[in-house]
Protein backbone atom coordinates (compact mmCIF):
# COMPACT_ATOMS: atom_id res chain seq x y z
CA UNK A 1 -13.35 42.92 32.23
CA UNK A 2 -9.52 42.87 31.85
CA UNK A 3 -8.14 39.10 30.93
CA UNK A 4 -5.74 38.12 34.15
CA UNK A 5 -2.36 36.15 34.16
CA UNK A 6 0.03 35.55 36.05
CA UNK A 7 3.16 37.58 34.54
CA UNK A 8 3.56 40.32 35.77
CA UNK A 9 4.42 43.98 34.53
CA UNK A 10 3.75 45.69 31.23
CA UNK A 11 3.16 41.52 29.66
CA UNK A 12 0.30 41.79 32.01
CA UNK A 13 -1.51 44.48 30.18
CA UNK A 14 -2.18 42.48 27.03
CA UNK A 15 -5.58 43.36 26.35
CA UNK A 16 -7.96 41.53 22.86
CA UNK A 17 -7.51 45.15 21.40
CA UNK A 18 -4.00 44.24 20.15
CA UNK A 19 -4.81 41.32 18.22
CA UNK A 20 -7.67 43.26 16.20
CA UNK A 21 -7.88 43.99 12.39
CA UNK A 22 -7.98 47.89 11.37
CA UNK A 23 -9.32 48.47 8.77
CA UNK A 24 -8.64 44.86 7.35
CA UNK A 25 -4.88 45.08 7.42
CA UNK A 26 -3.72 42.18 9.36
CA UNK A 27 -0.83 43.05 11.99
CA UNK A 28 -1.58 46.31 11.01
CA UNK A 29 0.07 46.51 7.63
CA UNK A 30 -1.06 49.75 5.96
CA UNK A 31 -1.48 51.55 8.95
CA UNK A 32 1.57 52.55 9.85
CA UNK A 33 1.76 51.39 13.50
CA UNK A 34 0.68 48.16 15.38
CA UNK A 35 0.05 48.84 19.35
CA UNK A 36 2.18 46.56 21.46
CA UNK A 37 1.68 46.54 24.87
CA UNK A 38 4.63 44.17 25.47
CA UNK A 39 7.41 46.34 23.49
CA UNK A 40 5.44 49.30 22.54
CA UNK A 41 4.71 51.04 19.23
CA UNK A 42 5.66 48.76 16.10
CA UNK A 43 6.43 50.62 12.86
CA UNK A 44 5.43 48.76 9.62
CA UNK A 45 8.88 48.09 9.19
CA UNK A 46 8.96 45.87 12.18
CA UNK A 47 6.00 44.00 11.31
CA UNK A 48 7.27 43.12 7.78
CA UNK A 49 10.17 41.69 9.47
CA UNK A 50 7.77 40.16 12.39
CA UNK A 51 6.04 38.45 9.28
CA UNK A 52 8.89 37.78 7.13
CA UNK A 53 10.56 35.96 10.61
CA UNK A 54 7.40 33.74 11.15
CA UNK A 55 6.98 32.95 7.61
CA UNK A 56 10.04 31.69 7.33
CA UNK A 57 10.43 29.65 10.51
CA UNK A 58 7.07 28.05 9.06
CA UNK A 59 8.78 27.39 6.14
CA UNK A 60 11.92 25.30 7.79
CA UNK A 61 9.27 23.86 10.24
CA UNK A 62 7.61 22.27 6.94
CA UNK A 63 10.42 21.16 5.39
CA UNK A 64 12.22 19.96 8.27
CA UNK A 65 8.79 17.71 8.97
CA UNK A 66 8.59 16.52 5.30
CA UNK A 67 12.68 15.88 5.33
CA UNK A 68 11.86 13.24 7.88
CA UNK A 69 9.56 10.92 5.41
CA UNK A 70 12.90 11.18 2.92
CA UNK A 71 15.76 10.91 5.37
CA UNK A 72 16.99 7.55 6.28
CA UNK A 73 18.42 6.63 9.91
CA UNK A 74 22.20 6.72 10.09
CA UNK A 75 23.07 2.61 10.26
CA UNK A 76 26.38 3.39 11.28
CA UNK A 77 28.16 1.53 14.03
CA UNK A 78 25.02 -1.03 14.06
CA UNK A 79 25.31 -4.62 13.99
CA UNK A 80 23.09 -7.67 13.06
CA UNK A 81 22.72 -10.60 15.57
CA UNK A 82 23.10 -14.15 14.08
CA UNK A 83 20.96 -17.01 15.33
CA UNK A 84 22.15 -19.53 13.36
CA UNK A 85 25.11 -20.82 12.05
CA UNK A 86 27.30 -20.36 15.52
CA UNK A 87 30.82 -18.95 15.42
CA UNK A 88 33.20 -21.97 14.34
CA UNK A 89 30.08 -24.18 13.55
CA UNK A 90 30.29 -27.25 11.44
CA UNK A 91 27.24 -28.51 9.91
CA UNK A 92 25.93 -30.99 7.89
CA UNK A 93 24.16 -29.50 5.05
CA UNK A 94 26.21 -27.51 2.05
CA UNK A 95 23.13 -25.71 2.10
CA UNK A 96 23.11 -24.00 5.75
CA UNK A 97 20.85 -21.66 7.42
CA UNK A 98 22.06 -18.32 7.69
CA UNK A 99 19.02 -16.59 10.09
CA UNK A 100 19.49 -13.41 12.10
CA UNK A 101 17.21 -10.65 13.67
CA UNK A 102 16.53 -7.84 11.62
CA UNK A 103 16.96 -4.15 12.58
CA UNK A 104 15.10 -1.48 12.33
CA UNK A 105 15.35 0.81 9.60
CA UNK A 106 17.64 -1.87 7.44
CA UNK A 107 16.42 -2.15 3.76
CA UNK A 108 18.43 -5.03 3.07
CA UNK A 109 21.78 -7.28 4.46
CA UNK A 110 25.01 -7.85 2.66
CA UNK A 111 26.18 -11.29 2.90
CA UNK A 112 29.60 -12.17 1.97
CA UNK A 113 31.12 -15.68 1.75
CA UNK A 114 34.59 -16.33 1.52
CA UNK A 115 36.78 -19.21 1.18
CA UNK A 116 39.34 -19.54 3.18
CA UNK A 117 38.69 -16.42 4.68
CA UNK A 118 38.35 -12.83 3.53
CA UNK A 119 41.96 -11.73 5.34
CA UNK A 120 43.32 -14.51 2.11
CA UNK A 121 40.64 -15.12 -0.25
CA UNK A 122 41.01 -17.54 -3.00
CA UNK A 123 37.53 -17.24 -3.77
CA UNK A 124 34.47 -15.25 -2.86
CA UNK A 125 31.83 -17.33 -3.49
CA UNK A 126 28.61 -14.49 -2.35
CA UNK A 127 28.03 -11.24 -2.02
CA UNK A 128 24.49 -10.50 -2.20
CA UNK A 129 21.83 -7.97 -0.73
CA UNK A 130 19.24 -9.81 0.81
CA UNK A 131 16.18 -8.69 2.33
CA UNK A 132 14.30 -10.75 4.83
CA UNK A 133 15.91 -12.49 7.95
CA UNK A 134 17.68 -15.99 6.30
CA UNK A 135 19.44 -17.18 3.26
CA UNK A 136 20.81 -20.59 2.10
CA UNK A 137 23.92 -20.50 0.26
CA UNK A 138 25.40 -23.43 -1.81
CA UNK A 139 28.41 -24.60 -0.34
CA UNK A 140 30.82 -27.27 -1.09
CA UNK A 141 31.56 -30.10 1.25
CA UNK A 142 34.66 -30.74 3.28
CA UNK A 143 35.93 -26.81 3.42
CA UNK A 144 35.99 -24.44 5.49
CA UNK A 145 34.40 -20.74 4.82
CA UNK A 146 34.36 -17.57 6.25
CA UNK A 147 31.31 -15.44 6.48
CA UNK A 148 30.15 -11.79 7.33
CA UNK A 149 27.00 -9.71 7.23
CA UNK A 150 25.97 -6.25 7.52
CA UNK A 151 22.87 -4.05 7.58
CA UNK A 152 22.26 -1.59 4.87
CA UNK A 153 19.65 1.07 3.52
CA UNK A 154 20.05 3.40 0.56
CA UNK A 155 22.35 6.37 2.43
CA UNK A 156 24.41 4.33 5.06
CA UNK A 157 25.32 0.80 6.27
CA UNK A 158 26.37 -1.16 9.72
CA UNK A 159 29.19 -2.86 10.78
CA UNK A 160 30.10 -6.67 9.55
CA UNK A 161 29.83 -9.54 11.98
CA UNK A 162 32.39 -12.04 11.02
CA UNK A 163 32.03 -16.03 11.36
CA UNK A 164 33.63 -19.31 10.55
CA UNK A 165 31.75 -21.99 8.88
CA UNK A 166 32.56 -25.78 7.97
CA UNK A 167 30.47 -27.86 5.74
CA UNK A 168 31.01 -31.55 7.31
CA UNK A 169 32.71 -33.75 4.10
CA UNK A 170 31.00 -36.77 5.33
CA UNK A 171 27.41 -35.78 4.95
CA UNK A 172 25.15 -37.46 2.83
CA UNK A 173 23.02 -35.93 0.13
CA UNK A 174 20.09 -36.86 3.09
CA UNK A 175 21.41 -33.63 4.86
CA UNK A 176 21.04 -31.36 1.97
CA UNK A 177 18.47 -28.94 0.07
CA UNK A 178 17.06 -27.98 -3.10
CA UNK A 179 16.25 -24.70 -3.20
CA UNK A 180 14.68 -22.67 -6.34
CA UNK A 181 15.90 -19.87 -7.49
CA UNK A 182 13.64 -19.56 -10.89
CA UNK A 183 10.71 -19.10 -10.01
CA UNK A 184 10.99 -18.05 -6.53
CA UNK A 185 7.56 -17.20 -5.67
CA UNK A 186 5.25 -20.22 -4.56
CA UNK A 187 2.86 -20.73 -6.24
CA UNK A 188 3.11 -18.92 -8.95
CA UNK A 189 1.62 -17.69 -12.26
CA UNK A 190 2.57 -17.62 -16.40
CA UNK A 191 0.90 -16.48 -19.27
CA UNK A 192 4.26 -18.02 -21.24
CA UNK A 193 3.90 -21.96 -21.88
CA UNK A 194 7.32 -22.23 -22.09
CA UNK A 195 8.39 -22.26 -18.44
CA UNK A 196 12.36 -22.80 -16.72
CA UNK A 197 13.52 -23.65 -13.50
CA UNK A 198 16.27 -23.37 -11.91
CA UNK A 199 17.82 -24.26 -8.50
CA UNK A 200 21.15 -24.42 -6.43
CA UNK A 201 24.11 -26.97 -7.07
CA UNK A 202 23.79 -29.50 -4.47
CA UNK A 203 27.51 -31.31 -3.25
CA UNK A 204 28.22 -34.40 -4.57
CA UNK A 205 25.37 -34.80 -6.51
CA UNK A 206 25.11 -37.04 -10.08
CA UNK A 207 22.13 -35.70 -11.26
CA UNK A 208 18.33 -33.99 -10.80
CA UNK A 209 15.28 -36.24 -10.69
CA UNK A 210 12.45 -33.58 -11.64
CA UNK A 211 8.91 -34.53 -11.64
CA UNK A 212 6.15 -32.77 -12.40
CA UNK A 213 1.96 -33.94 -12.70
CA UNK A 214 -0.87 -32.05 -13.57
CA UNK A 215 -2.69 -30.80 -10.40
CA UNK A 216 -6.32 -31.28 -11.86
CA UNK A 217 -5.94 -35.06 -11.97
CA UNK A 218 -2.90 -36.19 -10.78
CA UNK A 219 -1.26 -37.59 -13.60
CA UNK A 220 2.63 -37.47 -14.40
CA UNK A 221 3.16 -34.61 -16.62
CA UNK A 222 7.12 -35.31 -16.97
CA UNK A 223 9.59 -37.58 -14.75
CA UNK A 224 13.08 -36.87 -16.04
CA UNK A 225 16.66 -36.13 -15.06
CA UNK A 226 18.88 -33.68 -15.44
CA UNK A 227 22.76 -33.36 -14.75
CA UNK A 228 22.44 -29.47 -14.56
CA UNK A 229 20.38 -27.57 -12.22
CA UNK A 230 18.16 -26.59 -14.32
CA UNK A 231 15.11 -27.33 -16.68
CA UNK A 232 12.34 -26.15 -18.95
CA UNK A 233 9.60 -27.20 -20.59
CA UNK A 234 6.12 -26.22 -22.71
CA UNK A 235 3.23 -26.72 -20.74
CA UNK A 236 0.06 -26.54 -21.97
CA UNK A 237 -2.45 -24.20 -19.86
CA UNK A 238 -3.06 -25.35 -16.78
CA UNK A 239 -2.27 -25.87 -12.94
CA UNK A 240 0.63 -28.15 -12.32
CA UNK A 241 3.37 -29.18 -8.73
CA UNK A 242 6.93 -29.60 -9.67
CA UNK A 243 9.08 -31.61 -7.74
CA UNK A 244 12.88 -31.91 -7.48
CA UNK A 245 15.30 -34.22 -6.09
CA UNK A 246 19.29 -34.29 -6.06
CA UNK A 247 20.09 -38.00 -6.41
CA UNK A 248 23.88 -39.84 -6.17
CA UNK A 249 24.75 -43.53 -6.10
CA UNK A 250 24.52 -43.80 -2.44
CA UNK A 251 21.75 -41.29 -1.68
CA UNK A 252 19.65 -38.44 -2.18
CA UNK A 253 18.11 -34.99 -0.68
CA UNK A 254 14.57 -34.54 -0.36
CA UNK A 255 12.00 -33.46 -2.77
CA UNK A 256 11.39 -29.30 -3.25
CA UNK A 257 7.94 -28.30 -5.24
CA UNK A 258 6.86 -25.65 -6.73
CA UNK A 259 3.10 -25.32 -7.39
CA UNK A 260 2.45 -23.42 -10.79
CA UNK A 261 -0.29 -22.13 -13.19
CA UNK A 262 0.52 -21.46 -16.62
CA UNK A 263 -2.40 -19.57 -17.84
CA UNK A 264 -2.28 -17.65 -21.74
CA UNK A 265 -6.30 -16.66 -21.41
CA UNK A 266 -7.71 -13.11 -21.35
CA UNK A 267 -10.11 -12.36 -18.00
CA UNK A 268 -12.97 -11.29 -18.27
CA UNK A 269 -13.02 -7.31 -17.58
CA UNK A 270 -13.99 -5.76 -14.32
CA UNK A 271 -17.37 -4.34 -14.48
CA UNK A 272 -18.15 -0.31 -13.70
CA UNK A 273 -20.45 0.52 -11.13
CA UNK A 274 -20.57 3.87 -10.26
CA UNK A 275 -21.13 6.71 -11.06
CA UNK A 276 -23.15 4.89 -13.09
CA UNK A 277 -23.84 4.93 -16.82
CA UNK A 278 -25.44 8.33 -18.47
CA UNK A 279 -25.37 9.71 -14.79
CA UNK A 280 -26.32 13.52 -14.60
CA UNK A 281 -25.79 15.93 -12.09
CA UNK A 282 -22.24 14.07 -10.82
CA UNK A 283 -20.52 15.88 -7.92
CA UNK A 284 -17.04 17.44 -9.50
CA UNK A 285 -15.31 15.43 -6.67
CA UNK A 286 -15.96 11.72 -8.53
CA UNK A 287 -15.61 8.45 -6.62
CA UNK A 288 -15.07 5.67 -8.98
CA UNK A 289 -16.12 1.51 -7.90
CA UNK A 290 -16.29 -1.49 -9.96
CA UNK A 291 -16.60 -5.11 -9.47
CA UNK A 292 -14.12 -7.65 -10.88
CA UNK A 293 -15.23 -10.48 -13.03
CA UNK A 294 -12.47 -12.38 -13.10
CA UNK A 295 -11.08 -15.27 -9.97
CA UNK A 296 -8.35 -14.53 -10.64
CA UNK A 297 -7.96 -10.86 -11.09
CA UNK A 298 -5.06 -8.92 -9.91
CA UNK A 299 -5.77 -5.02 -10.96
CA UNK A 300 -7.44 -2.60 -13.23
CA UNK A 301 -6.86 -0.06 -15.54
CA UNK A 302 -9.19 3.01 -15.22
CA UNK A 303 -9.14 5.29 -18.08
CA UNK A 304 -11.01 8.40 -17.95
CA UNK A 305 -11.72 11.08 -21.04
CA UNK A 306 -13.85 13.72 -21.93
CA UNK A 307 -13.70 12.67 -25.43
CA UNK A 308 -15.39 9.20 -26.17
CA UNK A 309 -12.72 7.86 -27.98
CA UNK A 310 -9.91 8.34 -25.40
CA UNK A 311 -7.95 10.63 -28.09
CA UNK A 312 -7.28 12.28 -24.39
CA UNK A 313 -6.96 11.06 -21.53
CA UNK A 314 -7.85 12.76 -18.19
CA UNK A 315 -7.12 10.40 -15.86
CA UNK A 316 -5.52 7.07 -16.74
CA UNK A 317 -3.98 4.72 -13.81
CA UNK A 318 -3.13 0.95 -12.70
CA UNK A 319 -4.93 -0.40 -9.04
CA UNK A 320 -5.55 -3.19 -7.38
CA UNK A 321 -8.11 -1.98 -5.60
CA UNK A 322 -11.61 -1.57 -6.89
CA UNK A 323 -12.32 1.72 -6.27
CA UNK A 324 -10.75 5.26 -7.19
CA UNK A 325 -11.51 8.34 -5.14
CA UNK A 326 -11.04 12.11 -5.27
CA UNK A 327 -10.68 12.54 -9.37
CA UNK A 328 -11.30 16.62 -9.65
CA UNK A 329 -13.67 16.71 -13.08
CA UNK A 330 -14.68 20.43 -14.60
CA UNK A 331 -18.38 21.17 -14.29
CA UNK A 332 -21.17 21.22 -16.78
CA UNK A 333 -18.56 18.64 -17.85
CA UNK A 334 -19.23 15.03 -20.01
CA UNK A 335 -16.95 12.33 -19.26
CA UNK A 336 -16.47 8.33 -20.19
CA UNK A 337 -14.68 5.67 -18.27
CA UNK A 338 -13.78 2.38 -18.51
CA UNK A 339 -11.88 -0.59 -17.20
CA UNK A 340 -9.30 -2.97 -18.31
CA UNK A 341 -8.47 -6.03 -16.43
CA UNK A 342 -5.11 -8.03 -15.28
CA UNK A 343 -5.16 -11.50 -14.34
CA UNK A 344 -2.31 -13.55 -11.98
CA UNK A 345 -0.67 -14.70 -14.97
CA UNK A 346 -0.07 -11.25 -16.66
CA UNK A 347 -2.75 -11.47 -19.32
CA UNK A 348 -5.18 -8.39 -20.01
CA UNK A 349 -8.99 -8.15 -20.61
CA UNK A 350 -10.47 -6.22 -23.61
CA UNK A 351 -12.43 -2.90 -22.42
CA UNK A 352 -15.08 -3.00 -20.12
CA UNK A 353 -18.43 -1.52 -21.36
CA UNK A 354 -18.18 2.52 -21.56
CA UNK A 355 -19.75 4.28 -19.03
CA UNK A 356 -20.66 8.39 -19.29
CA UNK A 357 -21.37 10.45 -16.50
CA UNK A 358 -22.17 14.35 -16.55
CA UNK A 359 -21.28 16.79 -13.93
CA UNK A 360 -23.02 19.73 -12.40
């Protein structure tokens, strides 16, 4: 029975005999001709150039679709809302809030400070890619700044919003905050006993009062002060809370922590599972699992080799997973694998026990 549509004319006669293979040349190539029954007869020159068209709109189609995973959105002409400082604001803290909503497709946002005001600087004070929604500069007290922001990625960037800040010369140390900016990550971990710290410059301060106790017990580890913002000291391993204050005659900001773990011990290596030791008959397509050992664990290293002491490598790759799928191995093929292990702190395992598998 002859297929029906609804065009009309010569499109209408489009029967399955034109889409068929002769002789196993596809669109005809070899034969000389290709029946059409929308244009007519096709010479093989016409199909070349029928192929050589749709191959390479294909082609664009691909990499027009794979340009979009590379190709950043244009920024331009965008601009970040502020919540917080307002326009002409004058606060209390030297440490203020800056806080806006982020935009789509922003990597990061330039923040520039300015004092009096970028149209007659005497001083810029920031300018600094942050990602995230806030920051807290370190201001002085009792002047006047001006402000801007933008949204950036890596190919383009927005358009800066402009305010005017005062820090209040009045406030009290009460209204002001210690922020870290060594180690900035909370809690975090060390395989080096000899840690530092630093922080911002808080106005009008006299000095630091930095405490720190051991976390295991609660006893004082160190209570000290420090005229700088800044400090270090050997720890022996173990888990420990910082705490600093800015202090003046009169009075004094609150106290920041840090919670930290200084930690110089090798884990204990994850342990293989599968495929599993002297394994025969492995599929070519090998999944790879393994159980950590360690509590604190943060990745493995999975080295793979046909040769049992790893002269070669044929696969060899950092996770933090604790699995590996889709390795391609050769048939009829030995191979060993084995693990090695990274804790919090940055220290390594020795090897886990070698495991061999065979393929089919």
């Amino acid at each position: 029975m002859k297929n029906k549509n609804r065009y009309s004319g010569r499109a209408a006669k489009v029967s399955n005999r034109s889409l068929r293979v002769k002789h196993g040349n596809f669109l005809g190539l070899g034969t000389g001709r290709l029946p059409d029954p929308l244009c007519g007869p096709v010479t093989t020159r016409h199909t070349f150039a029928a192929v050589l068209t749709i191959t390479l709109f294909l082609s664009m189609s691909l990499l027009s679709s794979c340009s979009k995973d590379f190709i950043e959105d244009d920024l331009g002409g965008r601009i970040v809302t502020i919540l917080a400082p307002a326009d002409n604001d004058t606060v209390a803290s030297s440490t203020p809030l800056f806080w806006w909503e982020e935009i789509d497709d922003a990597r990061t946002y330039r923040i520039q400070v300015a004092w009096p005001s970028f149209a007659s600087p005497q001083q810029l004070l920031y300018d600094t890619a942050v990602a995230g929604d806030r920051f807290f500069p370190s201001l002085q007290a009792g002047y006047t700044y001006q402000w801007r922001i933008r949204p950036e990625n890596g190919s383009s960037s927005g358009d800066y919003v402009t305010r005017m800040l005062t820090i209040d010369s009045s406030a009290g140390l009460s209204s002001q905050l210690i922020i870290f900016s060594a180690p900035s990550s909370n809690p975090f971990y060390t395989n080096n006993t000899n840690v530092s710290f630093a922080w911002n410059t808080i106005s009008g301060a006299t000095f630091y009062r930095i405490d720190v106790t051991d976390s295991s017990n609660g006893s004082a580890v160190v209570n000290t002060t420090s005229v700088s913002p800044a400090f270090n000291y050997v720890f022996a391993p173990g888990l420990y809370r910082i705490q600093v204050r800015a202090e003046n005659s009169t009075s004094f900001t609150a106290y920041t922590s840090r919670v930290f773990t200084v930690d110089n011990a090798a884990p204990v290596a994850s342990a293989p599972q599968s495929p599993a030791n002297n394994a025969t008959g492995q599929s070519t397509t090998v999944n790879f699992t393994w159980i950590a050992q360690s509590s604190d664990r943060l990745g493995d290293s999975l080295l793979v080799s046909t040769d049992s002491t790893f002269a070669t490598t044929a696969l060899a790759l950092y996770t933090t997973a604790q699995s590996y799928s889709g390795f391609n191995a050769g048939s009829l093929t030995n191979y060993y694998w084995k693990l090695k292990t990274r804790d919090l702190a940055g220290n390594w395992s020795g090897y886990s026990t070698l495991f061999k598998f065979t393929t089919q």
